[in-house]
Protein backbone atom coordinates (compact mmCIF):
# COMPACT_ATOMS: atom_id res chain seq x y z
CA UNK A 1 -14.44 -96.69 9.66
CA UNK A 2 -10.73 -96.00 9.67
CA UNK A 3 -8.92 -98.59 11.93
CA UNK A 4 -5.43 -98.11 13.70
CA UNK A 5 -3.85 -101.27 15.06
CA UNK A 6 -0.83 -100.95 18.00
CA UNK A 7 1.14 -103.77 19.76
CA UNK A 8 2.89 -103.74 22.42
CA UNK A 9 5.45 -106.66 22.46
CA UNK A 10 7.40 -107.25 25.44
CA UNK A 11 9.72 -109.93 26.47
CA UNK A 12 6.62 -111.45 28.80
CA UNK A 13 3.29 -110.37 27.40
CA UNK A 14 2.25 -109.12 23.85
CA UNK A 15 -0.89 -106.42 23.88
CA UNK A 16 -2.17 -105.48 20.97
CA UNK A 17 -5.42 -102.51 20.61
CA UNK A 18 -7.60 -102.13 17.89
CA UNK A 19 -8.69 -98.29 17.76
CA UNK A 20 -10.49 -95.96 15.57
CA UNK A 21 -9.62 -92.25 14.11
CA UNK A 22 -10.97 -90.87 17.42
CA UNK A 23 -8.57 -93.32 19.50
CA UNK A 24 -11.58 -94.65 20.70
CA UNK A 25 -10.96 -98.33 21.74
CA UNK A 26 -12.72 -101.20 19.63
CA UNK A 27 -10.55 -104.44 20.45
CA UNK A 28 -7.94 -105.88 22.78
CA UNK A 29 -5.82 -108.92 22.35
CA UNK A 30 -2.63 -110.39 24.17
CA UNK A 31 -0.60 -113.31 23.54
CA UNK A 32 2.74 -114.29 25.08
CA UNK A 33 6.31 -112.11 24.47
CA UNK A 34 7.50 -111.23 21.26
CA UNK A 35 10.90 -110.31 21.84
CA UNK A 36 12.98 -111.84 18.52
CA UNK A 37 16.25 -111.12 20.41
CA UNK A 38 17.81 -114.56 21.49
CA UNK A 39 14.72 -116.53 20.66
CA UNK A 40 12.62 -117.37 17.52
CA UNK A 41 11.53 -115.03 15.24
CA UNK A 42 9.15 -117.48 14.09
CA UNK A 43 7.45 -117.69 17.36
CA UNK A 44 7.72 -114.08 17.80
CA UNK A 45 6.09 -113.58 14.89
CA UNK A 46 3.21 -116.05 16.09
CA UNK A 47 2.63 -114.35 19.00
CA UNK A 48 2.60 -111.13 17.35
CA UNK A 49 -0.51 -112.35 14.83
CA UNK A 50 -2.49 -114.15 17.99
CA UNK A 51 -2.60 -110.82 19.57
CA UNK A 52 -3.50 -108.99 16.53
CA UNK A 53 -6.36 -111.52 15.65
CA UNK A 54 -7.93 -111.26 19.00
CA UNK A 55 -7.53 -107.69 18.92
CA UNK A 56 -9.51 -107.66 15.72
CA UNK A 57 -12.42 -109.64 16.73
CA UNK A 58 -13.29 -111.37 13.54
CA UNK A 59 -12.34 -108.26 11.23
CA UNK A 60 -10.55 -108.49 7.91
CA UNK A 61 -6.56 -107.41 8.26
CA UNK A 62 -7.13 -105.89 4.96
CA UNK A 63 -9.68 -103.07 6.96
CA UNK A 64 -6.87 -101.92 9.26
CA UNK A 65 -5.22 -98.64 7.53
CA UNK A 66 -2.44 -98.11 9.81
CA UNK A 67 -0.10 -100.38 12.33
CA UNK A 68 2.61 -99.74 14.42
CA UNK A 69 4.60 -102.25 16.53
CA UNK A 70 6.63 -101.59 19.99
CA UNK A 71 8.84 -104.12 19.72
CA UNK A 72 11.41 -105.27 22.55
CA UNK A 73 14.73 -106.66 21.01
CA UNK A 74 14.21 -104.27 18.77
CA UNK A 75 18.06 -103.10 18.34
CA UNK A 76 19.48 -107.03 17.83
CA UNK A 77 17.63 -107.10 14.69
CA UNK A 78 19.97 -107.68 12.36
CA UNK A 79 17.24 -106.01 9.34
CA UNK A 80 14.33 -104.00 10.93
CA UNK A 81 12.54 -103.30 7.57
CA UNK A 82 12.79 -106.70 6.81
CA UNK A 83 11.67 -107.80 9.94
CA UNK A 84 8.37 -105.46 9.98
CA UNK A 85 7.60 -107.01 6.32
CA UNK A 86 7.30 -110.48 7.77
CA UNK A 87 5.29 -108.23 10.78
CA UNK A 88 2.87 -107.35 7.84
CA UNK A 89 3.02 -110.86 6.05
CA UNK A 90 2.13 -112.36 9.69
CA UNK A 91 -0.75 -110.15 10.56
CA UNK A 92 -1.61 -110.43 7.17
CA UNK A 93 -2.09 -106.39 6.45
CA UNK A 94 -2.42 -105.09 3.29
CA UNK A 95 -0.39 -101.24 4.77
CA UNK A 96 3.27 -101.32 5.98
CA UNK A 97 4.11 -102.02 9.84
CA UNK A 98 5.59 -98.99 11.40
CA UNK A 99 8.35 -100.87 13.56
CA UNK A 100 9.77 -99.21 16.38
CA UNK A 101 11.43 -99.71 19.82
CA UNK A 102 9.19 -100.63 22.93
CA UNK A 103 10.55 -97.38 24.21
CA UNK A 104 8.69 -94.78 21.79
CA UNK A 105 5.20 -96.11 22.84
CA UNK A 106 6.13 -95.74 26.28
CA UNK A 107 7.03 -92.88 26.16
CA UNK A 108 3.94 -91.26 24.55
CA UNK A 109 1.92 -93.69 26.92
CA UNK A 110 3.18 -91.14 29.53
CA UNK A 111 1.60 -87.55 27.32
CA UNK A 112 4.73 -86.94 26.14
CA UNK A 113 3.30 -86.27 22.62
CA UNK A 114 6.48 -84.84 20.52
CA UNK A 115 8.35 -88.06 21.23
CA UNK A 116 11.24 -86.05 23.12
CA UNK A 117 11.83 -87.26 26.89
CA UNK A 118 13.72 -90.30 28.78
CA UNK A 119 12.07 -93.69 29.58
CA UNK A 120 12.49 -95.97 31.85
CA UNK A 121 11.14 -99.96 30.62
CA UNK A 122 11.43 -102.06 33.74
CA UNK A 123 9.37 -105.06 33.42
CA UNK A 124 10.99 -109.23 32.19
CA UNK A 125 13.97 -107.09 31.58
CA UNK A 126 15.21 -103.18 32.43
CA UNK A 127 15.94 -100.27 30.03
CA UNK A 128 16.41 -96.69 30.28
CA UNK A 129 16.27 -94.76 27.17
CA UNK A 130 16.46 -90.96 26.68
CA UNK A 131 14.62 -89.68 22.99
CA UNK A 132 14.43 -86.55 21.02
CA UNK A 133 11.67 -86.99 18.35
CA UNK A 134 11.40 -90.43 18.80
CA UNK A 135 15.01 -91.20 18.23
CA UNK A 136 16.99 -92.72 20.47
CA UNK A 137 19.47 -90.34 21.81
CA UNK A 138 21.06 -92.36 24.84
CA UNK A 139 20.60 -95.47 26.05
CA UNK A 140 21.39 -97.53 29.20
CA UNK A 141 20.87 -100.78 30.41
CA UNK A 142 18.78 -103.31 28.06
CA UNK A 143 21.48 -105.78 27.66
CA UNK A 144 19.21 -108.73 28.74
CA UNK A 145 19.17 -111.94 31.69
CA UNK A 146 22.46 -113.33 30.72
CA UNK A 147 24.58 -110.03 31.36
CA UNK A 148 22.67 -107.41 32.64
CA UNK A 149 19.02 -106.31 33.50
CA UNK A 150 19.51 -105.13 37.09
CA UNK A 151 16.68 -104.38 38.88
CA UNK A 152 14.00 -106.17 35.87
CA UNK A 153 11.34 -108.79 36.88
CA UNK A 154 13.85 -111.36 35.53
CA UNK A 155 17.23 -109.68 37.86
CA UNK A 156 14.02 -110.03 40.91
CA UNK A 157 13.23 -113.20 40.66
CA UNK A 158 16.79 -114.71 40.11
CA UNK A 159 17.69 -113.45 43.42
CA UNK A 160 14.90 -114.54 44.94
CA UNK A 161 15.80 -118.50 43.27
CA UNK A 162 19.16 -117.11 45.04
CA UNK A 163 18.04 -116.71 48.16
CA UNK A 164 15.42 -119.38 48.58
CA UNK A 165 18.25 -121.51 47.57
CA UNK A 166 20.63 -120.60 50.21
CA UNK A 167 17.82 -120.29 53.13
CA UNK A 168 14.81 -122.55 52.44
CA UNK A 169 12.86 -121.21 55.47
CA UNK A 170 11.21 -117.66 56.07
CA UNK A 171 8.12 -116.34 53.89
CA UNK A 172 10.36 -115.82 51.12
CA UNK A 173 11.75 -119.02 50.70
CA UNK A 174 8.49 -120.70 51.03
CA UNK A 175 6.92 -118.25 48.17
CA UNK A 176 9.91 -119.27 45.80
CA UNK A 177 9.25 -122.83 46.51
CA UNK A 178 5.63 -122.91 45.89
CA UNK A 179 5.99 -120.80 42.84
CA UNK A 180 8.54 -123.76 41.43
CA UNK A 181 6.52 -126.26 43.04
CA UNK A 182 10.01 -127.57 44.94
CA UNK A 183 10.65 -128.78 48.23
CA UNK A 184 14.52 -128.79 48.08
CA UNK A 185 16.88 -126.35 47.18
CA UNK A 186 18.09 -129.19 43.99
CA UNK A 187 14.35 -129.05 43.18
CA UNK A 188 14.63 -125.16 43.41
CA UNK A 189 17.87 -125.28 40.64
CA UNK A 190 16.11 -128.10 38.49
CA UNK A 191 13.54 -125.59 38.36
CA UNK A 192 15.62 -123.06 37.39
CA UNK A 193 17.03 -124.99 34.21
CA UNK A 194 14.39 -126.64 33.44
CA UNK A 195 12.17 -123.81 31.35
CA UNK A 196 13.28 -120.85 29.32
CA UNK A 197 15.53 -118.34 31.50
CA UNK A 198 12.87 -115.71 31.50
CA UNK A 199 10.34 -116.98 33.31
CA UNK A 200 12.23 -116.15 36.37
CA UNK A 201 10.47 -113.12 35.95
CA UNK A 202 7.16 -115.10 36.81
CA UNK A 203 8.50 -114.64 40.57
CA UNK A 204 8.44 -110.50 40.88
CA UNK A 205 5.26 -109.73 41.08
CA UNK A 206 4.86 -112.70 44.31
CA UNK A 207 7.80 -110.81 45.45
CA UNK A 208 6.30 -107.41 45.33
CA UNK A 209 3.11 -108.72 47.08
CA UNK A 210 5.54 -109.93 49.79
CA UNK A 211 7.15 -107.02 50.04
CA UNK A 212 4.41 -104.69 50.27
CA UNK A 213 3.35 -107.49 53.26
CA UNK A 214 5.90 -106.27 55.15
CA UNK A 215 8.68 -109.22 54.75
CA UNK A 216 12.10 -107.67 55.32
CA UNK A 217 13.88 -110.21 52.72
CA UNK A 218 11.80 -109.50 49.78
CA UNK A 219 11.47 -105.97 50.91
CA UNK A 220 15.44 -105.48 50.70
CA UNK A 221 14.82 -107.70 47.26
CA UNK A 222 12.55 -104.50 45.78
CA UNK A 223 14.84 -101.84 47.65
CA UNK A 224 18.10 -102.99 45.98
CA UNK A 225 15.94 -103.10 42.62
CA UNK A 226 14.64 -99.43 42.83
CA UNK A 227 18.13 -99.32 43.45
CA UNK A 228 19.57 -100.25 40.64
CA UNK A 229 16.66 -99.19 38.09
CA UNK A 230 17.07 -95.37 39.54
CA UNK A 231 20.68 -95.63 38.53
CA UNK A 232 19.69 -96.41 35.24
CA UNK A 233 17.39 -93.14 35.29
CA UNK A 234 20.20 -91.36 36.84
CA UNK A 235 22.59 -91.64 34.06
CA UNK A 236 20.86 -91.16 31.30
CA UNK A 237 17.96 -88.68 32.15
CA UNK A 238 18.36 -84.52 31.35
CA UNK A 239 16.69 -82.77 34.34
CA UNK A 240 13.58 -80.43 33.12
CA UNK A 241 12.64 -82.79 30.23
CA UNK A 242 10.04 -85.18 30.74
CA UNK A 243 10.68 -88.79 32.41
CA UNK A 244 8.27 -91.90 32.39
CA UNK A 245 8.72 -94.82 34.31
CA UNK A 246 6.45 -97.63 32.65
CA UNK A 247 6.64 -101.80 32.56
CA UNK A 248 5.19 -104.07 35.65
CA UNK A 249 7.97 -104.03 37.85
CA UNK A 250 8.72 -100.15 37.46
CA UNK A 251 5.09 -98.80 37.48
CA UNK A 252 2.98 -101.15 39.71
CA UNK A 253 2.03 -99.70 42.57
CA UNK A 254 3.91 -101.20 45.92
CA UNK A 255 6.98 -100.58 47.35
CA UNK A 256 9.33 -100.90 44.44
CA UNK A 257 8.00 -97.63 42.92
CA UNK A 258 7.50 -95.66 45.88
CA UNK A 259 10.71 -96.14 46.65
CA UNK A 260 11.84 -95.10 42.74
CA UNK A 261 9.59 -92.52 42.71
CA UNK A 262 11.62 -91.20 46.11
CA UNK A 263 14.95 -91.66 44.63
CA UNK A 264 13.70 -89.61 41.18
CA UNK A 265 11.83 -86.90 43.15
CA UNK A 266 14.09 -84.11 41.49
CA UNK A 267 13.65 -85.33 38.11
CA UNK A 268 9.24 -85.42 38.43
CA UNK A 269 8.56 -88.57 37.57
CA UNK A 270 5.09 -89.30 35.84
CA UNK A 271 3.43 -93.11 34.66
CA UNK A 272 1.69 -93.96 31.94
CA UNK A 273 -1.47 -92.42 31.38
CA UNK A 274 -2.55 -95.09 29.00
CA UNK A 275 -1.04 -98.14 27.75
CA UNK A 276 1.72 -98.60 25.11
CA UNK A 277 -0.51 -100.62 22.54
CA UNK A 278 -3.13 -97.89 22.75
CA UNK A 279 -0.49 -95.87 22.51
CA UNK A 280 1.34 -97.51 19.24
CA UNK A 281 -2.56 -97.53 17.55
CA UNK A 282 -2.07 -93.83 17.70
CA UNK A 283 1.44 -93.92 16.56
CA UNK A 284 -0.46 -95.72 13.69
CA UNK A 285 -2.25 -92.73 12.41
């Protein structure tokens, strides 16, 4: 049997799908994000193996005959090939790793098959990225927490922190406080510094859920992020070709997206049909 494996490696989760010829499914694995840029490689790396292993089930690395990677961060390496050989020496493959941007698998998690169309990443961080053949044409957005990332889970859940901090009381402050277990707004901020920057992104989806529960706070919160992610879209998008909105914050269903989806009308917006490892395991072939 000929297997394919994909990952998926965010800045959040790492997915990984082991899949036959057929694309038929045969394994799943996930591990935590794999984004190298302004972390450890070395962890990344780790991560990127757990997920593979699981994905695997107890079969040999040496039986897998193709792998590609979607890796965010994938620009700030300073050596891509090099970086997909210690991919291979991780996983422990005996083929080369295809290394890519996130952005090609989500784009062809969408049916766009030829690898030409724009895509919009808006999960830990937020990216909008316009291809033609699976090269990256234009780009806008992606620059990360510390100077940019509008509208991401991350950009979310810092203004939440924000507001909780300024006005304790209301449904949203008491969400952000139980999330970070804090009863003050210096417990809120030791919070805040206390863990790696990113898991401020922890707090969108909570703020979603209050949003779609009709709270005007976190509902403004999601409006000013559809916001900002549609003018992301707007600048980099060519109207007629294909555009994909994919990652947690940008595709979940709730009031974030249907208010995207509103602002992108024009431009026909589709989701994913599948997901971006399954998706990489066929970029594989």
């Amino acid at each position: 049997m000929t297997l394919h494996l994909g990952i998926d490696a965010g800045g959040s989760h790492t997915r990984a799908v082991l899949a036959d010829r057929t694309g038929t499914v045969l394994g799943r694995g996930a591990a935590p994000g794999a984004n190298p840029a302004g972390g450890d490689p070395g962890t990344a790396l780790a991560h990127l193996a757990a997920a593979a292993t699981a994905a695997l089930g107890g079969r040999p690395p040496g039986a897998v005959a193709g792998c590609a990677i979607g890796l965010a961060g994938h620009r700030a390496l300073p050596d891509p090939a090099a970086f997909a050989e210690r991919c291979r020496a991780a996983l422990r493959l005996d083929v080369p790793v295809l290394l890519v941007p996130d952005t090609v698998p989500a784009l062809a998690s969408g049916g766009v098959a030829d690898g030409t169309g724009t895509v919009l990443i808006a999960g830990t961080g937020a990216i909008c990225v316009r291809l033609d053949a699976g090269r990256t044409a234009d780009r806008r957005g992606g620059l990360g927490w510390l100077l940019g990332d509008e509208g991401s889970g991350f950009w979310l859940g810092s203004q939440a922190l924000r507001r909780a901090h300024a006005r304790p009381g209301g449904p949203l402050g008491g969400l952000v406080r139980a999330h970070c277990a804090a009863d003050t707004p210096d417990g809120l901020l030791r919070w805040a510094y206390a863990g790696p920057p990113r898991r401020l992104a922890e707090l969108a989806a909570p703020v979603c859920a209050l949003a779609a529960a009709g709270d005007p706070d976190a509902r403004a919160l999601t409006d000013r992020a559809a916001d900002h992610l549609a003018a992301l879209v707007r600048a980099t998008a060519r109207p007629g070709a294909p555009l994909v909105l994919s990652g947690s914050v940008a595709a979940s269903p709730g009031p974030l997206r249907d208010r995207l989806t509103d602002l992108l009308a024009d431009l026909s917006p589709r989701f994913p049909r599948t997901d971006p490892a399954a998706a990489a395991a066929a970029l594989a072939h």
